[in-house]
C-alpha atoms as a PDB file:
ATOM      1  CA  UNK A   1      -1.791 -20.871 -11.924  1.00  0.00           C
ATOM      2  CA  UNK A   2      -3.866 -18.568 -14.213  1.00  0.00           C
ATOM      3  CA  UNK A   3      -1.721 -14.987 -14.568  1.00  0.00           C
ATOM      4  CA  UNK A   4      -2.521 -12.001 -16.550  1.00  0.00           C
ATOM      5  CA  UNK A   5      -0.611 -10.744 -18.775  1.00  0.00           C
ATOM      6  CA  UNK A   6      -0.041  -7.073 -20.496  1.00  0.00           C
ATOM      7  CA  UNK A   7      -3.001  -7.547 -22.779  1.00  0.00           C
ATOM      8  CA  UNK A   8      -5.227  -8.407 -19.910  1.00  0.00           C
ATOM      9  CA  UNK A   9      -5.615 -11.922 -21.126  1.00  0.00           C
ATOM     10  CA  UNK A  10      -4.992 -14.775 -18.621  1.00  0.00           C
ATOM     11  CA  UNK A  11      -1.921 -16.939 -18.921  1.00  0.00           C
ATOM     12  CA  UNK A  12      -0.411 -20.086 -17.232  1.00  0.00           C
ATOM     13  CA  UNK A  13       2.844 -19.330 -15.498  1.00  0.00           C
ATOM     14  CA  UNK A  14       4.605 -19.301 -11.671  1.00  0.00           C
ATOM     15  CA  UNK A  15       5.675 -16.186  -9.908  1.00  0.00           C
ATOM     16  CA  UNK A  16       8.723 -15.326  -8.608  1.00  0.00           C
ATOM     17  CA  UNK A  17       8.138 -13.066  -5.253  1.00  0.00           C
ATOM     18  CA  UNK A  18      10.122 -10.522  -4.433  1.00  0.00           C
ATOM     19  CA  UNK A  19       7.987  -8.207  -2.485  1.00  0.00           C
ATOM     20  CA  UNK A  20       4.663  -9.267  -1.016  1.00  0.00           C
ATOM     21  CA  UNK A  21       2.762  -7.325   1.903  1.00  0.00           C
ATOM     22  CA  UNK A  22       1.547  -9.577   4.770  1.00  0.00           C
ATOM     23  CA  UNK A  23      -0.396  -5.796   5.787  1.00  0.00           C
ATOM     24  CA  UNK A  24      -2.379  -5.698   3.057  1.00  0.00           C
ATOM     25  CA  UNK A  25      -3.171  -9.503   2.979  1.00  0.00           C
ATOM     26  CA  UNK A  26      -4.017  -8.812   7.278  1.00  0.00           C
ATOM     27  CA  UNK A  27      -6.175  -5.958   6.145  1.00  0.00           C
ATOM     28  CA  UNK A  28      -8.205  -7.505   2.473  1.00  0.00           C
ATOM     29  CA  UNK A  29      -8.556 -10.890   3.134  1.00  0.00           C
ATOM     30  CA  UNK A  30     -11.441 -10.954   6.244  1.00  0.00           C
ATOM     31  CA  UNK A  31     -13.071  -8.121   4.355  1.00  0.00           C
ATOM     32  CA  UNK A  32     -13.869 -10.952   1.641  1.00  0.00           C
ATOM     33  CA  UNK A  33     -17.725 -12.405   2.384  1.00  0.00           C
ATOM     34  CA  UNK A  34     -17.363 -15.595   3.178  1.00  0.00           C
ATOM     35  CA  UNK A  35     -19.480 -16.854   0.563  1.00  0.00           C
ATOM     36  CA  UNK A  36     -18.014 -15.492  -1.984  1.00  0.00           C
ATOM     37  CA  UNK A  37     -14.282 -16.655  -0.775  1.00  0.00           C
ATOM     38  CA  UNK A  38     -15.386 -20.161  -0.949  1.00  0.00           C
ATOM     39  CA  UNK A  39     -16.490 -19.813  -3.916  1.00  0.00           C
ATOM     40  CA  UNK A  40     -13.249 -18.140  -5.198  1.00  0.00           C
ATOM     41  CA  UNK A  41     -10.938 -20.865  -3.251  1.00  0.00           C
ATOM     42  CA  UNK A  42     -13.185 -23.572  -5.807  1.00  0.00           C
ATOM     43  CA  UNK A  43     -12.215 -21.369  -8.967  1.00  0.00           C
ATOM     44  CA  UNK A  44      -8.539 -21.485  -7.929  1.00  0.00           C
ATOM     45  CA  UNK A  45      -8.812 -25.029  -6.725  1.00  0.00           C
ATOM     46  CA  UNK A  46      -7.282 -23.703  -3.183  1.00  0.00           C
ATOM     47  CA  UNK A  47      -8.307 -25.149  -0.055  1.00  0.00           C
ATOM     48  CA  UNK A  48     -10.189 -23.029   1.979  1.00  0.00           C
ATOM     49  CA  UNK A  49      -9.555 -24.675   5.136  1.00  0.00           C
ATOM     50  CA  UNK A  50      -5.908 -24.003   4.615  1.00  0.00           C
ATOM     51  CA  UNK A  51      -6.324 -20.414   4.065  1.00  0.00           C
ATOM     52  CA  UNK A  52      -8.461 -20.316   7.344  1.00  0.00           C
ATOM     53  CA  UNK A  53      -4.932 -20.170   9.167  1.00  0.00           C
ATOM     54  CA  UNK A  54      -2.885 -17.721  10.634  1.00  0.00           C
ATOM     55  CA  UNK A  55      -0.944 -15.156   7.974  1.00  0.00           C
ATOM     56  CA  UNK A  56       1.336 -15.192  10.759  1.00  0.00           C
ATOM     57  CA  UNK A  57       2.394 -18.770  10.544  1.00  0.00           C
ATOM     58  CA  UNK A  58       5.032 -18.187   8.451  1.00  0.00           C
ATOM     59  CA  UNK A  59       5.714 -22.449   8.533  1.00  0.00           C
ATOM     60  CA  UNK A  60       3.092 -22.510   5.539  1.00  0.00           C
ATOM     61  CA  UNK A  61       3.907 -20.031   2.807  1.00  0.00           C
ATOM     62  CA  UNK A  62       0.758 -22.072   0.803  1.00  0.00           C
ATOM     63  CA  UNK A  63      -1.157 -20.317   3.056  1.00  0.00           C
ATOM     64  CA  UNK A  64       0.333 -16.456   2.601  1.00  0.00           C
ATOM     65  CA  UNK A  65       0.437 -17.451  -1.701  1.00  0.00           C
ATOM     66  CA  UNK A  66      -2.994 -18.866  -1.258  1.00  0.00           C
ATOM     67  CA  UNK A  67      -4.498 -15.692   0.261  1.00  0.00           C
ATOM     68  CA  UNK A  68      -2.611 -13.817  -2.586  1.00  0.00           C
ATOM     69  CA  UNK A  69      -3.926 -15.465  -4.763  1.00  0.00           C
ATOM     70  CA  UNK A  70      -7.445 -15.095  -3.555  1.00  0.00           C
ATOM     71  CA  UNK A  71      -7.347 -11.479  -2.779  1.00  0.00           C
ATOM     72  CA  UNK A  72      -6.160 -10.510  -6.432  1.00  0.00           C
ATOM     73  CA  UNK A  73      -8.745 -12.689  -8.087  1.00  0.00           C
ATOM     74  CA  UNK A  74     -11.243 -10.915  -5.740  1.00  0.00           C
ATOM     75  CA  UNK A  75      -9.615  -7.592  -7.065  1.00  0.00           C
ATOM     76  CA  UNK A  76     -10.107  -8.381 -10.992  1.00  0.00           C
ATOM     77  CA  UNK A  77     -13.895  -9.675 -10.229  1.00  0.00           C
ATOM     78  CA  UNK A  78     -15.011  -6.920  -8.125  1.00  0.00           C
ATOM     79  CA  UNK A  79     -12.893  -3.337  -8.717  1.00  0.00           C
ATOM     80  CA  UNK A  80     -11.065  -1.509 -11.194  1.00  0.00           C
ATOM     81  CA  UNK A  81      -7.642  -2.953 -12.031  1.00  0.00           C
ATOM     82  CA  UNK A  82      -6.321  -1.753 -14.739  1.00  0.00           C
ATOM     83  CA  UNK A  83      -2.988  -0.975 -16.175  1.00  0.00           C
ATOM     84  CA  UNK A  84       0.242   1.533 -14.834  1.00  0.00           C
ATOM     85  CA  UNK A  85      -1.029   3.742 -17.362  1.00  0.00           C
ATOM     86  CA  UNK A  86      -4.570   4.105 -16.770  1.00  0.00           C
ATOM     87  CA  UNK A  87      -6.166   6.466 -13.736  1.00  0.00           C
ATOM     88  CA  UNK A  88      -7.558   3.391 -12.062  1.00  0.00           C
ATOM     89  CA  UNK A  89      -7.667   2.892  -8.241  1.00  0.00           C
ATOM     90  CA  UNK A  90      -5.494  -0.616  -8.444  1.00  0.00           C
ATOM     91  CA  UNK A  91      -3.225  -0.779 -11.249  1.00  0.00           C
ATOM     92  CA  UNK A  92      -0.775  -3.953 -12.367  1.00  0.00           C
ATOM     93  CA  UNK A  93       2.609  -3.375 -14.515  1.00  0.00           C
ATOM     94  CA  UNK A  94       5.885  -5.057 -16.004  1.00  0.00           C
ATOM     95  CA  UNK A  95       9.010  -2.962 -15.720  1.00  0.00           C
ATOM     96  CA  UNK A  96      12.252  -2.951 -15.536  1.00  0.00           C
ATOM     97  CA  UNK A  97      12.897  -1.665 -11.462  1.00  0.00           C
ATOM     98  CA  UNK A  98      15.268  -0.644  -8.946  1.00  0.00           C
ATOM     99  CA  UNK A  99      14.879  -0.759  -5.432  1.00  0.00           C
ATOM    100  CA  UNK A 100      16.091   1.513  -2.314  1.00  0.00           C
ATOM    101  CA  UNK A 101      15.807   1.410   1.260  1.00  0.00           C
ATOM    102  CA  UNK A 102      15.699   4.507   3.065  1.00  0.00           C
ATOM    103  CA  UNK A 103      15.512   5.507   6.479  1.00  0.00           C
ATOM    104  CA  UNK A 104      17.801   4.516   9.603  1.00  0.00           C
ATOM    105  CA  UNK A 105      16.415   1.190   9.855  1.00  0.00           C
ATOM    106  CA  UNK A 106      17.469  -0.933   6.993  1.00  0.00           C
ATOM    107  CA  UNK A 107      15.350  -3.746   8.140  1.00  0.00           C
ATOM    108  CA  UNK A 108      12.193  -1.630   8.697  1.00  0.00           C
ATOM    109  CA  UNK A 109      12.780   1.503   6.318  1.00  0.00           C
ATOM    110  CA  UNK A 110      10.929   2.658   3.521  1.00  0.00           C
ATOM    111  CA  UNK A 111      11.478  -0.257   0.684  1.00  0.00           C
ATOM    112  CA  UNK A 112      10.868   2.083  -3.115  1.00  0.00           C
ATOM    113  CA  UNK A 113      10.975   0.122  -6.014  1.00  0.00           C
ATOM    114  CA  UNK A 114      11.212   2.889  -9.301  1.00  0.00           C
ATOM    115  CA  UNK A 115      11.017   2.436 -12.841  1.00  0.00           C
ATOM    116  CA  UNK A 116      11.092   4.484 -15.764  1.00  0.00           C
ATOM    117  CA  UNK A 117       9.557   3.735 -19.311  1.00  0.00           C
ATOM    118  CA  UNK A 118       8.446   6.169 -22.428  1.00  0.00           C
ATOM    119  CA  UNK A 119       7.368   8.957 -19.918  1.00  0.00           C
ATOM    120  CA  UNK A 120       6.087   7.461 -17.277  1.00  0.00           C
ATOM    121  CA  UNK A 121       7.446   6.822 -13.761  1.00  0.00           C
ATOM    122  CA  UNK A 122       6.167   4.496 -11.752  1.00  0.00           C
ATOM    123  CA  UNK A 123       7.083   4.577  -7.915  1.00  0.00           C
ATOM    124  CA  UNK A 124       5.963   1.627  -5.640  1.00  0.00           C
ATOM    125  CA  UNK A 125       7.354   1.523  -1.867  1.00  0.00           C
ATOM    126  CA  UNK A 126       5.948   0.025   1.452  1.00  0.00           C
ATOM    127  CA  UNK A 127       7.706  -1.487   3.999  1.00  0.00           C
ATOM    128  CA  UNK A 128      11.620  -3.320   3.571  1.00  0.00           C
ATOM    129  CA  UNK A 129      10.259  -6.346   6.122  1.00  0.00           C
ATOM    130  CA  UNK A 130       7.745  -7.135   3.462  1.00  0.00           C
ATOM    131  CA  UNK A 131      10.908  -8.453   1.271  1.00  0.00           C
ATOM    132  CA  UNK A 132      10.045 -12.308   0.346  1.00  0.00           C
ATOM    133  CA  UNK A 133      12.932 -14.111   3.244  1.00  0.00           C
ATOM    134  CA  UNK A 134      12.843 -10.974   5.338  1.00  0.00           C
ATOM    135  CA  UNK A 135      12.282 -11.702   8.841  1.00  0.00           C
ATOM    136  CA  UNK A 136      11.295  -8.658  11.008  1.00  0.00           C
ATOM    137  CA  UNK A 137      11.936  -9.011  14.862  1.00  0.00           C
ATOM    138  CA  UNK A 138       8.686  -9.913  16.475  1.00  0.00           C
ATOM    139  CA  UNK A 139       9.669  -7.485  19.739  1.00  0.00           C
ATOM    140  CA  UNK A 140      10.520  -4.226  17.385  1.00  0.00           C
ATOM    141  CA  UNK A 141       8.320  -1.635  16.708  1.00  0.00           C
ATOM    142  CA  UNK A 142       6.967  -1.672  13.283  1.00  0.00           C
ATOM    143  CA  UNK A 143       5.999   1.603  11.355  1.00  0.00           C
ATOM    144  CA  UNK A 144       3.620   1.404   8.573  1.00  0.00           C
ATOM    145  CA  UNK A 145       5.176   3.344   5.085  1.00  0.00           C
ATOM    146  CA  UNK A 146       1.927   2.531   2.522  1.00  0.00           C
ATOM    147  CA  UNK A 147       1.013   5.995   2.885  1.00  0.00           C
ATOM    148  CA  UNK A 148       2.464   9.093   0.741  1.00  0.00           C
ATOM    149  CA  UNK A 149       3.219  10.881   4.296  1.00  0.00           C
ATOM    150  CA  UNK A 150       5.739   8.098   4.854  1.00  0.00           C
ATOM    151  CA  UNK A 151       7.119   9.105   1.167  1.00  0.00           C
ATOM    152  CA  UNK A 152       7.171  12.903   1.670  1.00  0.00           C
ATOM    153  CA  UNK A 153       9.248  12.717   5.388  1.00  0.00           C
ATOM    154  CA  UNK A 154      11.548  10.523   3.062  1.00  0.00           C
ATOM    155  CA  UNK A 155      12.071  13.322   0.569  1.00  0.00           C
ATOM    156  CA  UNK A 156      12.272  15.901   3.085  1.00  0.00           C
ATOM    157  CA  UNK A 157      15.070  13.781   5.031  1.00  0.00           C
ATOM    158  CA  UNK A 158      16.372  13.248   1.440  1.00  0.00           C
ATOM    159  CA  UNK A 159      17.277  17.229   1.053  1.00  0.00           C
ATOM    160  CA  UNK A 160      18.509  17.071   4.105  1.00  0.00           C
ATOM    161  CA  UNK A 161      15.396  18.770   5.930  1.00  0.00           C
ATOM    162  CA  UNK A 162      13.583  17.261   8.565  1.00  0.00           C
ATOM    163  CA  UNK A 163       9.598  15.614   8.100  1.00  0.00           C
ATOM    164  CA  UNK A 164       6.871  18.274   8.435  1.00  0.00           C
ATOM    165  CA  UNK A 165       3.492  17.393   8.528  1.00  0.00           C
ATOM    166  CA  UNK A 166       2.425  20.017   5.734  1.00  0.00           C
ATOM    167  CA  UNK A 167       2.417  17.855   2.686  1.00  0.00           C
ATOM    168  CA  UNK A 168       4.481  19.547  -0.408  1.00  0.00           C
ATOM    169  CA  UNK A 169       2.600  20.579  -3.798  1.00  0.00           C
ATOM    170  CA  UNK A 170       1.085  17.424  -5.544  1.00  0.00           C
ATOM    171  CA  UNK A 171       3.786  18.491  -8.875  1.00  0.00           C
ATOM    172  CA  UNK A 172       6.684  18.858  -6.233  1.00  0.00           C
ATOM    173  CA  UNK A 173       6.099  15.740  -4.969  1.00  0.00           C
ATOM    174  CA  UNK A 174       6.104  13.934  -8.085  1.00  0.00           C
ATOM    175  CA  UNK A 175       9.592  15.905  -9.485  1.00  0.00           C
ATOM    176  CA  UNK A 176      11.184  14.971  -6.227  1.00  0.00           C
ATOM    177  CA  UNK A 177       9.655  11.469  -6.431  1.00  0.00           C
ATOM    178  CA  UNK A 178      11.836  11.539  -9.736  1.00  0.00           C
ATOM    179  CA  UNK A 179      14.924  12.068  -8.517  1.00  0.00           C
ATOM    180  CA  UNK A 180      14.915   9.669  -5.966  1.00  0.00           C
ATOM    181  CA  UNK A 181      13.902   6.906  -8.617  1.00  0.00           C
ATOM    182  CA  UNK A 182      17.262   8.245 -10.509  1.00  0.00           C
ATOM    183  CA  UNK A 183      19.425   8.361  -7.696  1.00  0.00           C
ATOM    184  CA  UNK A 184      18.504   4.192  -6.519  1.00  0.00           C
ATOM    185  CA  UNK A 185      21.534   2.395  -7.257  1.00  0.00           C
ATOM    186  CA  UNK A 186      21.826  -1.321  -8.564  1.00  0.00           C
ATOM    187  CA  UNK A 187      20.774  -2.956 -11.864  1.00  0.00           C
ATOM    188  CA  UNK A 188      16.735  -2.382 -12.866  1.00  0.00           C
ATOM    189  CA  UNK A 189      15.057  -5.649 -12.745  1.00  0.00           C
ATOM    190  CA  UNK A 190      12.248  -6.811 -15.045  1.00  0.00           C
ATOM    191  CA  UNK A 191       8.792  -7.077 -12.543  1.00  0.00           C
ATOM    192  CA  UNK A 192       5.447  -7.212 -12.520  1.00  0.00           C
ATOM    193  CA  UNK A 193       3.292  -5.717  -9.923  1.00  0.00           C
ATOM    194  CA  UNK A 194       0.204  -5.456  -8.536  1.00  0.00           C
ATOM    195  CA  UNK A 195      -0.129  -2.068  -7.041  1.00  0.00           C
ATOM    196  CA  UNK A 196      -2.988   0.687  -4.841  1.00  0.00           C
ATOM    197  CA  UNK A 197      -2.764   4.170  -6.536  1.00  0.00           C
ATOM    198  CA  UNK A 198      -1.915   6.720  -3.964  1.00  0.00           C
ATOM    199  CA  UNK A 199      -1.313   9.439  -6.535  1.00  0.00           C
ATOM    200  CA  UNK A 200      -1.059  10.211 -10.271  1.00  0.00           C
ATOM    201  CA  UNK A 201      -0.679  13.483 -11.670  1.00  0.00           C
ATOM    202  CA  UNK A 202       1.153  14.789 -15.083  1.00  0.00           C
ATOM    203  CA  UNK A 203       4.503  17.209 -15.173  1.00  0.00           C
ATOM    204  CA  UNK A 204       7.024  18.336 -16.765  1.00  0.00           C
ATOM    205  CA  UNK A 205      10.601  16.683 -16.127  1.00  0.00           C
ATOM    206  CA  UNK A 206      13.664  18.334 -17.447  1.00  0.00           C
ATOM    207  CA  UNK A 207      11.575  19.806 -20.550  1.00  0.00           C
ATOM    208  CA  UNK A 208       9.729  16.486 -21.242  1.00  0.00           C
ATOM    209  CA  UNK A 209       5.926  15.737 -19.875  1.00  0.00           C
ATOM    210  CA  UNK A 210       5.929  13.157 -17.469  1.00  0.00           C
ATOM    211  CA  UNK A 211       3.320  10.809 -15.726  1.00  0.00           C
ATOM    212  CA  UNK A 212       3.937   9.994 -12.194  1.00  0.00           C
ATOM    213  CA  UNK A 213       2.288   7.234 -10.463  1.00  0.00           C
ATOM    214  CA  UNK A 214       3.166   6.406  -7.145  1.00  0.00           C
ATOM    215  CA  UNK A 215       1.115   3.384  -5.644  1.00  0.00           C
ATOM    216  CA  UNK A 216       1.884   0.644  -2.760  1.00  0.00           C
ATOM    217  CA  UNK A 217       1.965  -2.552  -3.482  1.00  0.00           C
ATOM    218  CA  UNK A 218       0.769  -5.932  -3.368  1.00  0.00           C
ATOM    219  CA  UNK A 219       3.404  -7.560  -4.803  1.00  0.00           C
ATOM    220  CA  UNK A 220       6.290  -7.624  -6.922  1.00  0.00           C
ATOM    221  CA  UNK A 221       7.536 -10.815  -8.600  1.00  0.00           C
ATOM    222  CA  UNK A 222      10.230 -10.783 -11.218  1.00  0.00           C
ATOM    223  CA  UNK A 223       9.714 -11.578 -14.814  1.00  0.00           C
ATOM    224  CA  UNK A 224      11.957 -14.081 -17.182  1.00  0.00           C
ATOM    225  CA  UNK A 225      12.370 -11.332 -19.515  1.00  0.00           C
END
């Protein structure tokens, strides 16, 4: 399978999964003309009958990887991907990351994976039951987090307030968006990503300009380096 790479040149290689959101797959996929996803299944050599089935028949992870696949190549050939570091409205990355769940429900909470790399921080989260083997209960109540609301009742909680619906400052957000990437525990991981912007804006951190991107994503796989 064709990957790209830093550069932006294609490469062959296989993905590890880590993270992958069945939302997003629910919510891009059908919005793909039909034409045009036949002719992307040829380019990938998937089968497009196969990809016809249910996301939610979880029996055939070909068919959750093929739609993956499909969906990003859609995303390269018709929108602007381009790197962490660039003010694009998708963005891809490798970084080293840690991850955090936060909120009462470990299984459902707020999933953040965080990274930080020669002044820029890059904050990803969505929802824990997107976790590649994570099996959410099919009777429990599911709340979406792919939305910087979700983030900023997390920081509030995080201080030890309680969620309001008045949003902090856009530079608040990003400091406190900071120290939460600081403060997740556990050794930082070498990913790559393929990510929706929800906000980028520049600070300063501790006397240093800073870069914040916070996006939800796609996926996260981890890298062999």
């Amino acid at each position: 399978m064709q990957r790209w790479g830093h550069e932006g040149v294609r490469a062959e290689q296989m993905r590890y999964y880590v993270y992958v959101s069945d939302t997003k797959l629910d919510m891009l996929y059908p919005q793909i003309p039909a034409k045009l996803a036949a002719r992307l299944a040829w380019e990938l050599k998937l089968d497009l009958k196969l990809l016809g089935l249910t996301l939610r028949n979880h029996d055939n992870d070909a068919t959750r990887y093929g739609k993956l696949d499909l969906v990003e190549e859609y995303l390269d050939q018709n929108y602007e991907v381009g790197w962490m570091s660039e003010p694009t409205p998708w963005f891809r990355g490798e970084l080293p990351l840690r991850s955090g769940v936060f909120g009462l429900q470990q299984d459902d909470g707020l999933l953040l994976y965080g990274g930080v790399e020669d002044g820029l921080l890059v904050g990803l989260f969505g929802s824990a039951r997107h976790r590649t083997g994570h099996s959410a209960d099919p009777n429990q109540i599911l709340v979406g987090f792919s939305a910087l609301s979700a983030l900023t009742d997390v920081l509030e909680t995080e201080r030890g307030g309680t969620p309001s619906s008045d949003p902090p400052p856009v530079e608040g957000m990003a400091r406190e968006a900071m120290e939460l990437t600081r403060g997740l525990r556990g050794p930082a991981e070498p990913c790559e990503f393929l990510a929706r912007r929800l906000l980028r804006t520049e600070t300063v951190y501790e006397g240093a300009p800073l870069t914040v991107v916070l996006g939800t994503p796609l996926y996260v796989a981890l890298m062999d380096r």
